[in-house]
N, C-alpha and C. Protein backbone atom coordinates (compact mmCIF):
# COMPACT_ATOMS: atom_id res chain seq x y z
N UNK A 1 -1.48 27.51 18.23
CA UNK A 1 -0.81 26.65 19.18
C UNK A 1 0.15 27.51 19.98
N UNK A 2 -0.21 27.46 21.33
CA UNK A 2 1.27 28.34 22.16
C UNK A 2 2.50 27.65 22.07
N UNK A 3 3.04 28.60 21.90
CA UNK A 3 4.92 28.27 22.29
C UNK A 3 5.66 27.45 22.62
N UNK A 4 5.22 27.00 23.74
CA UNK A 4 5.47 26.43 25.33
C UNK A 4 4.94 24.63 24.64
N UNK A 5 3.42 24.49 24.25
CA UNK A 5 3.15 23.36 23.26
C UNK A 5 4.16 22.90 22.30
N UNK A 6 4.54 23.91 21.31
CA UNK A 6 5.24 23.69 20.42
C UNK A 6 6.58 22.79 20.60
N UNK A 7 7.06 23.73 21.35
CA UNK A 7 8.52 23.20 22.42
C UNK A 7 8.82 21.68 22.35
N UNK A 8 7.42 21.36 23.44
CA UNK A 8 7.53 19.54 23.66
C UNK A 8 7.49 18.93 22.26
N UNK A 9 6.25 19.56 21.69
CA UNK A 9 6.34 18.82 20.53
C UNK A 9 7.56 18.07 19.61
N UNK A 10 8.74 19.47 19.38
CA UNK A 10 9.68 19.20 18.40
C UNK A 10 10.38 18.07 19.01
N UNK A 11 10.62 17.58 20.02
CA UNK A 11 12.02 16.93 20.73
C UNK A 11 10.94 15.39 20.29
N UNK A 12 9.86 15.56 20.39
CA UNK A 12 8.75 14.21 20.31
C UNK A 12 8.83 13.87 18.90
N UNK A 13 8.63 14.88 18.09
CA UNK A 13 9.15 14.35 16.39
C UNK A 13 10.60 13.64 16.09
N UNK A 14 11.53 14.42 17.10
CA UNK A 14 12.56 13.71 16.58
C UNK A 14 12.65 12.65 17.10
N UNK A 15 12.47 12.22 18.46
CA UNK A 15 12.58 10.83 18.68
C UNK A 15 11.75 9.90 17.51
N UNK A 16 10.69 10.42 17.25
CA UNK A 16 9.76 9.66 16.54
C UNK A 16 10.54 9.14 15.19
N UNK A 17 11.21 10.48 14.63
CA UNK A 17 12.17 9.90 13.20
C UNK A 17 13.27 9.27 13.53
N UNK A 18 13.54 9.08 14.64
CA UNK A 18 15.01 7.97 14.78
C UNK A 18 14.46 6.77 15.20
N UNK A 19 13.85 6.62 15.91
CA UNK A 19 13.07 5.01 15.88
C UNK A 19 12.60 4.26 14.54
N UNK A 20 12.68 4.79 14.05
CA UNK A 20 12.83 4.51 12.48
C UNK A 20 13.81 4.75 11.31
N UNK A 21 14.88 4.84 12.26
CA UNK A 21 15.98 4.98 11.56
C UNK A 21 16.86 3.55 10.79
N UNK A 22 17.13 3.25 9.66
CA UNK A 22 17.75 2.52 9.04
C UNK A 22 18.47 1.27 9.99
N UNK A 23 18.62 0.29 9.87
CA UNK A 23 19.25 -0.45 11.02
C UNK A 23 20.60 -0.37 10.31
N UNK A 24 22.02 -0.59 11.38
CA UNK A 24 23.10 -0.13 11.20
C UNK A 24 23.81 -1.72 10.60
N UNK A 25 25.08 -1.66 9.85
CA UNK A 25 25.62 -3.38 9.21
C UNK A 25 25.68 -4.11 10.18
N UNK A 26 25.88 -3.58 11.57
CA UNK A 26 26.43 -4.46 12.72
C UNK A 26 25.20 -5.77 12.94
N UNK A 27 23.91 -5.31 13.11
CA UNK A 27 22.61 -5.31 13.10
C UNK A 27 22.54 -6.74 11.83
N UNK A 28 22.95 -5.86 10.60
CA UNK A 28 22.30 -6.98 9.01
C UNK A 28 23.54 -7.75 9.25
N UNK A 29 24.68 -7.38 9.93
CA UNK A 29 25.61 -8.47 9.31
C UNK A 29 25.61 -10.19 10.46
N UNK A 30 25.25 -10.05 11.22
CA UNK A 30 24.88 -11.35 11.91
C UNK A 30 23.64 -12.00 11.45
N UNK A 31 22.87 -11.19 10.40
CA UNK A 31 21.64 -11.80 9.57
C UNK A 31 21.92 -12.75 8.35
N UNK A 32 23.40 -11.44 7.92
CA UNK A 32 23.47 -12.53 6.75
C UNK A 32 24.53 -13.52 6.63
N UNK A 33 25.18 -13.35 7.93
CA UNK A 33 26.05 -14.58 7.54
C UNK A 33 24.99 -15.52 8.68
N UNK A 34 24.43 -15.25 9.48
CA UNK A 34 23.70 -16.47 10.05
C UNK A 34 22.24 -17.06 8.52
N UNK A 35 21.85 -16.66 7.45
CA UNK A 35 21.17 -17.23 6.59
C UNK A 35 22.33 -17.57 5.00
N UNK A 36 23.87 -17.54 5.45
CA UNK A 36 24.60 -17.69 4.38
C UNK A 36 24.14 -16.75 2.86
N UNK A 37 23.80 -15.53 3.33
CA UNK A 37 23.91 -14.53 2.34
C UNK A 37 25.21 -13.94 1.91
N UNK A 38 26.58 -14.12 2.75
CA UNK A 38 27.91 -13.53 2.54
C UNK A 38 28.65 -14.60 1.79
N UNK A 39 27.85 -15.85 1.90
CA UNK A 39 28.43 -16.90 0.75
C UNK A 39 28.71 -16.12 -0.67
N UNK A 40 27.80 -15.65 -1.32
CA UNK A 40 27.62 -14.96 -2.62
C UNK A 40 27.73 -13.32 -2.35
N UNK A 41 27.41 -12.72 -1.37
CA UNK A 41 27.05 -11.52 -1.67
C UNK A 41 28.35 -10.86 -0.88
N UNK A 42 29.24 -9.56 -1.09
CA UNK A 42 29.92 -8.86 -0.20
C UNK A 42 29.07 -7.36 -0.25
N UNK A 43 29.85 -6.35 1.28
CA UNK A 43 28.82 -4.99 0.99
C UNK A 43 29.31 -4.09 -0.62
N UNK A 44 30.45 -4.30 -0.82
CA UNK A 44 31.01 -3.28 -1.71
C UNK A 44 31.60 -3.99 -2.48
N UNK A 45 31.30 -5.40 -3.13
CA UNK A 45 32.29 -6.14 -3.98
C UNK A 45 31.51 -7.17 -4.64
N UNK A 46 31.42 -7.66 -5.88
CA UNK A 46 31.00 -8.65 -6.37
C UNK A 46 31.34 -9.83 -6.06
N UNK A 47 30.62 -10.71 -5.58
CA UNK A 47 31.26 -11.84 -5.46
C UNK A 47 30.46 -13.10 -6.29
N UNK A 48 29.77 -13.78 -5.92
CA UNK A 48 28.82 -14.57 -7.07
C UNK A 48 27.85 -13.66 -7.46
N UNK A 49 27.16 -13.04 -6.63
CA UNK A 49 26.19 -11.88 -6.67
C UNK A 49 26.55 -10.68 -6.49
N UNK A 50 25.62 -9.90 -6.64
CA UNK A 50 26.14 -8.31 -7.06
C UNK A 50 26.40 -8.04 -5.46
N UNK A 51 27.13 -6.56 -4.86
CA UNK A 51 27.53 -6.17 -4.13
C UNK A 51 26.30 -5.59 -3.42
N UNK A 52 26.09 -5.58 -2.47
CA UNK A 52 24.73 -4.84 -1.79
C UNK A 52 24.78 -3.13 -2.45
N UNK A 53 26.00 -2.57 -2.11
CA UNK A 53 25.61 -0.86 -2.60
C UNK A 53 25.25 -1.34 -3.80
N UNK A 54 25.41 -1.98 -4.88
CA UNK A 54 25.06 -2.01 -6.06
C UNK A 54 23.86 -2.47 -5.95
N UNK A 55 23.27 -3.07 -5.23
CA UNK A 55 21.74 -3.71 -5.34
C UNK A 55 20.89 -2.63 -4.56
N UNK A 56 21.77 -1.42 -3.58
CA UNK A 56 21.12 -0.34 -3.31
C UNK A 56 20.83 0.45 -4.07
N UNK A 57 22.05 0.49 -5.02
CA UNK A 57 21.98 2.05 -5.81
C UNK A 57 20.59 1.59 -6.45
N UNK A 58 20.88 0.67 -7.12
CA UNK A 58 20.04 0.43 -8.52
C UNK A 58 18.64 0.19 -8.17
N UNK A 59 18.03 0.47 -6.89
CA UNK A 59 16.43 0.38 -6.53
C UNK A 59 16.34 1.58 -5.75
N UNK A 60 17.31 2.89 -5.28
CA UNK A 60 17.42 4.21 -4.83
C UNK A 60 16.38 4.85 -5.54
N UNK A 61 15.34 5.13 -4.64
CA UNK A 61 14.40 6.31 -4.80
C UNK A 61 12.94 5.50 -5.13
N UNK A 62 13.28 3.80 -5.41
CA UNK A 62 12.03 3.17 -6.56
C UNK A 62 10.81 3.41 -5.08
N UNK A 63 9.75 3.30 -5.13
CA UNK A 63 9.04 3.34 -4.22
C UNK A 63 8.34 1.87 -4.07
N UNK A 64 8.69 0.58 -4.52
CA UNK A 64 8.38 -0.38 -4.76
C UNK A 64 9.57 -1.22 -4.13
N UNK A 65 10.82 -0.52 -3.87
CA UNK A 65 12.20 -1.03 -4.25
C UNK A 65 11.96 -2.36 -2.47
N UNK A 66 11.43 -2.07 -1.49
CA UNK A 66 11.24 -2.94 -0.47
C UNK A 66 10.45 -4.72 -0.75
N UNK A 67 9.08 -3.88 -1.80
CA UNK A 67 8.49 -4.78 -2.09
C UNK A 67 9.00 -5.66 -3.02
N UNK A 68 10.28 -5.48 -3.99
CA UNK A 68 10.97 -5.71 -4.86
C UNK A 68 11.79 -6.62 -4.20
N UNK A 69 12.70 -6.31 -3.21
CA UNK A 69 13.96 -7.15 -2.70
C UNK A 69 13.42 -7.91 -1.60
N UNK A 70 12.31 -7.73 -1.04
CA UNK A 70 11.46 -8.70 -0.28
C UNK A 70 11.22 -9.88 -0.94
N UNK A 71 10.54 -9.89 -2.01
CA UNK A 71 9.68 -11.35 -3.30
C UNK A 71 11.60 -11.80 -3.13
N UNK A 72 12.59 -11.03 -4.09
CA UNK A 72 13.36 -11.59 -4.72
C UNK A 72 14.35 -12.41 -3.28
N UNK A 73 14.18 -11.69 -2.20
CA UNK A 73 15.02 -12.60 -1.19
C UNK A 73 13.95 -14.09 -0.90
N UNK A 74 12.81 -13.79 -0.64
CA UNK A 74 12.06 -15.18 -0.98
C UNK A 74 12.00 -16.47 -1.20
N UNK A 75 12.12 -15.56 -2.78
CA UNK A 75 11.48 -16.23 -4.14
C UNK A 75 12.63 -16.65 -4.75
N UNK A 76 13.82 -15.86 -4.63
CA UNK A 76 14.69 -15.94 -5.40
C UNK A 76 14.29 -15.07 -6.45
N UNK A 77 15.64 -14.80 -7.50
CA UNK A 77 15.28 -14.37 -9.26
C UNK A 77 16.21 -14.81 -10.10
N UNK A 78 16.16 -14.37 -11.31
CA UNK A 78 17.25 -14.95 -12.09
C UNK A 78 17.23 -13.80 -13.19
N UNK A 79 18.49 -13.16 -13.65
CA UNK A 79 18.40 -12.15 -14.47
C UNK A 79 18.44 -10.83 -14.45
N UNK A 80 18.35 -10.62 -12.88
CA UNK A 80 18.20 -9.13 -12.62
C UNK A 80 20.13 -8.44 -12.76
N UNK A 81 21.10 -9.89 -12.51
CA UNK A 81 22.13 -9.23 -12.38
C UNK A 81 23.45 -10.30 -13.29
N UNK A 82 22.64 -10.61 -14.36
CA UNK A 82 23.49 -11.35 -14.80
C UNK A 82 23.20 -13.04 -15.19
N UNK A 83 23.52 -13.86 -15.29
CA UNK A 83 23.21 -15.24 -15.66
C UNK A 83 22.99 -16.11 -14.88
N UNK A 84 23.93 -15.86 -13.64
CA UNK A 84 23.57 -16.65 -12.30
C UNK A 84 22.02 -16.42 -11.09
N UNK A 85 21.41 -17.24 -11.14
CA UNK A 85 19.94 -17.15 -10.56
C UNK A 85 20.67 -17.15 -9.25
N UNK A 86 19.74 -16.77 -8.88
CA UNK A 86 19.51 -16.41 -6.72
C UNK A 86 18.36 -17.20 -6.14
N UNK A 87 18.90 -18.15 -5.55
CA UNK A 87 18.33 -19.22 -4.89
C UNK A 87 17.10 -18.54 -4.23
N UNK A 88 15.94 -19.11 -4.03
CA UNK A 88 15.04 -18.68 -2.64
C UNK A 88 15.83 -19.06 -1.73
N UNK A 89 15.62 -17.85 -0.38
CA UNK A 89 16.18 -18.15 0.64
C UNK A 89 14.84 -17.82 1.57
N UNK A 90 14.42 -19.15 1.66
CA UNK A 90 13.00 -19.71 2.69
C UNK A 90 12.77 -20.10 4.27
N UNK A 91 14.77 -20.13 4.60
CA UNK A 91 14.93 -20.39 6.06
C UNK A 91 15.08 -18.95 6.57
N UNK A 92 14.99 -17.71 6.18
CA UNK A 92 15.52 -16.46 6.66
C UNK A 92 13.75 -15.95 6.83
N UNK A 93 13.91 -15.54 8.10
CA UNK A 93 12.51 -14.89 8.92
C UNK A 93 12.11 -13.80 8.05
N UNK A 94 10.55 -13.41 8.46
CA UNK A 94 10.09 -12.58 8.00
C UNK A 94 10.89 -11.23 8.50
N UNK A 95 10.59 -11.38 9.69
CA UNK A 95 11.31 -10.31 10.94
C UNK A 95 13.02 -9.43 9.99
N UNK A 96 14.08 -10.91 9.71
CA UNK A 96 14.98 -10.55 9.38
C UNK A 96 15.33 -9.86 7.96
N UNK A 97 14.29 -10.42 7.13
CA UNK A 97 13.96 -9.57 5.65
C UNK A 97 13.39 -8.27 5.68
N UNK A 98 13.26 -7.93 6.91
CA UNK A 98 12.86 -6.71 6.80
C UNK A 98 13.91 -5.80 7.48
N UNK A 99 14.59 -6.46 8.18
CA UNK A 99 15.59 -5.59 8.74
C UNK A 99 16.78 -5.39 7.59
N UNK A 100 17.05 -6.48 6.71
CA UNK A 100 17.99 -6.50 5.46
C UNK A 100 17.45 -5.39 4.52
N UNK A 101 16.17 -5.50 4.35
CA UNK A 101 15.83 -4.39 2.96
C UNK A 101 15.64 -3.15 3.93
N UNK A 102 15.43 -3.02 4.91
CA UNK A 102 15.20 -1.45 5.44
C UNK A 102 16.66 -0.95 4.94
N UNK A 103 17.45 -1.77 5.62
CA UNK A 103 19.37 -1.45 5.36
C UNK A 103 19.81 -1.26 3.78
N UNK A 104 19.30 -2.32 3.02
CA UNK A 104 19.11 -1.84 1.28
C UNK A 104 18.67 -0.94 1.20
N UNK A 105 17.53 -0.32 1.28
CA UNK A 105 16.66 0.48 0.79
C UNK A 105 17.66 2.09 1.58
N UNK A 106 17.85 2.39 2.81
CA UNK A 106 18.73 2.86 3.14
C UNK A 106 20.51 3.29 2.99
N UNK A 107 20.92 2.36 1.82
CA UNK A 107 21.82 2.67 1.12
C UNK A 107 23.13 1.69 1.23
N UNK A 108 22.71 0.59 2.55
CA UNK A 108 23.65 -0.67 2.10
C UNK A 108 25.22 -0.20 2.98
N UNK A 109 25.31 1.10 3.86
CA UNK A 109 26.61 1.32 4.49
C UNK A 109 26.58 0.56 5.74
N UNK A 110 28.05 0.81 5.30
CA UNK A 110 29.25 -0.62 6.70
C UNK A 110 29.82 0.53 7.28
C-alpha cells in the first residue's frame, strides 16, 4: 500500500472509532429521569438500587454484560443486588436501552 493511501486512511479509522464512542451522562441522564430510573438508582450512590458505577464495575469486561442489563432493564430481576426486585421497565424504548447500557457497559461516568 503507498504512503500517500495510508495517510487518508488513518484520519478515516479514527473518525470511525469515535462514532462509536460511549454516549456521555448528559445524553443517559434525560433517559433516566424521563423513564423514572433516578427514582431508585443514583450514578455513584445507593439508593433503593445499586449505584450505576457499581452495576458497571460488576459486569466490566463480561462479554455478555449488554445482553445482561438489556433482559434485566426489561424484564426486571430480583437478587442480583440484594432483596429488593427491579421492576420491568416496559415503557422505556428499545432505542433508549441501548443508549443506557452502551453508557454501563462503558463505565457509568458523570
Amino acid at each position: 500500500m503507498k504512503l500517500s493511501a495510508l495517510a487518508l486512511c488513518v484520519p478515516l479509522l479514527a473518525l470511525g472509532s469515535a462514532a462509536h464512542a460511549a454516549p456521555d451522562y448528559a445524553q443517559v441522564k434525560d433517559i433516566l429521569a424521563k423513564n423514572a430510573c433516578l427514582a431508585c438508582h443514583a450514578v455513584d450512590k445507593k439508593v433503593i438500587g445499586p449505584a450505576y458505577e457499581e452495576v458497571a464495575a460488576r459486569h466490566k469486561g463480561q462479554a455478555d454484560a449488554a445482553e445482561i442489563l438489556t433482559k434485566h432493564i426489561k424484564e426486571g430481576s430480583t437478587g442480583n443486588y440484594g432483596p429488593i426486585p427491579m421492576p420491568p421497565n416496559v415503557g422505556i424504548s428499545d432505542a433508549d436501552i441501548k443508549t443506557v447500557v452502551e453508557w454501563l457497559v462503558a463505565g457509568a461516568a458523570h
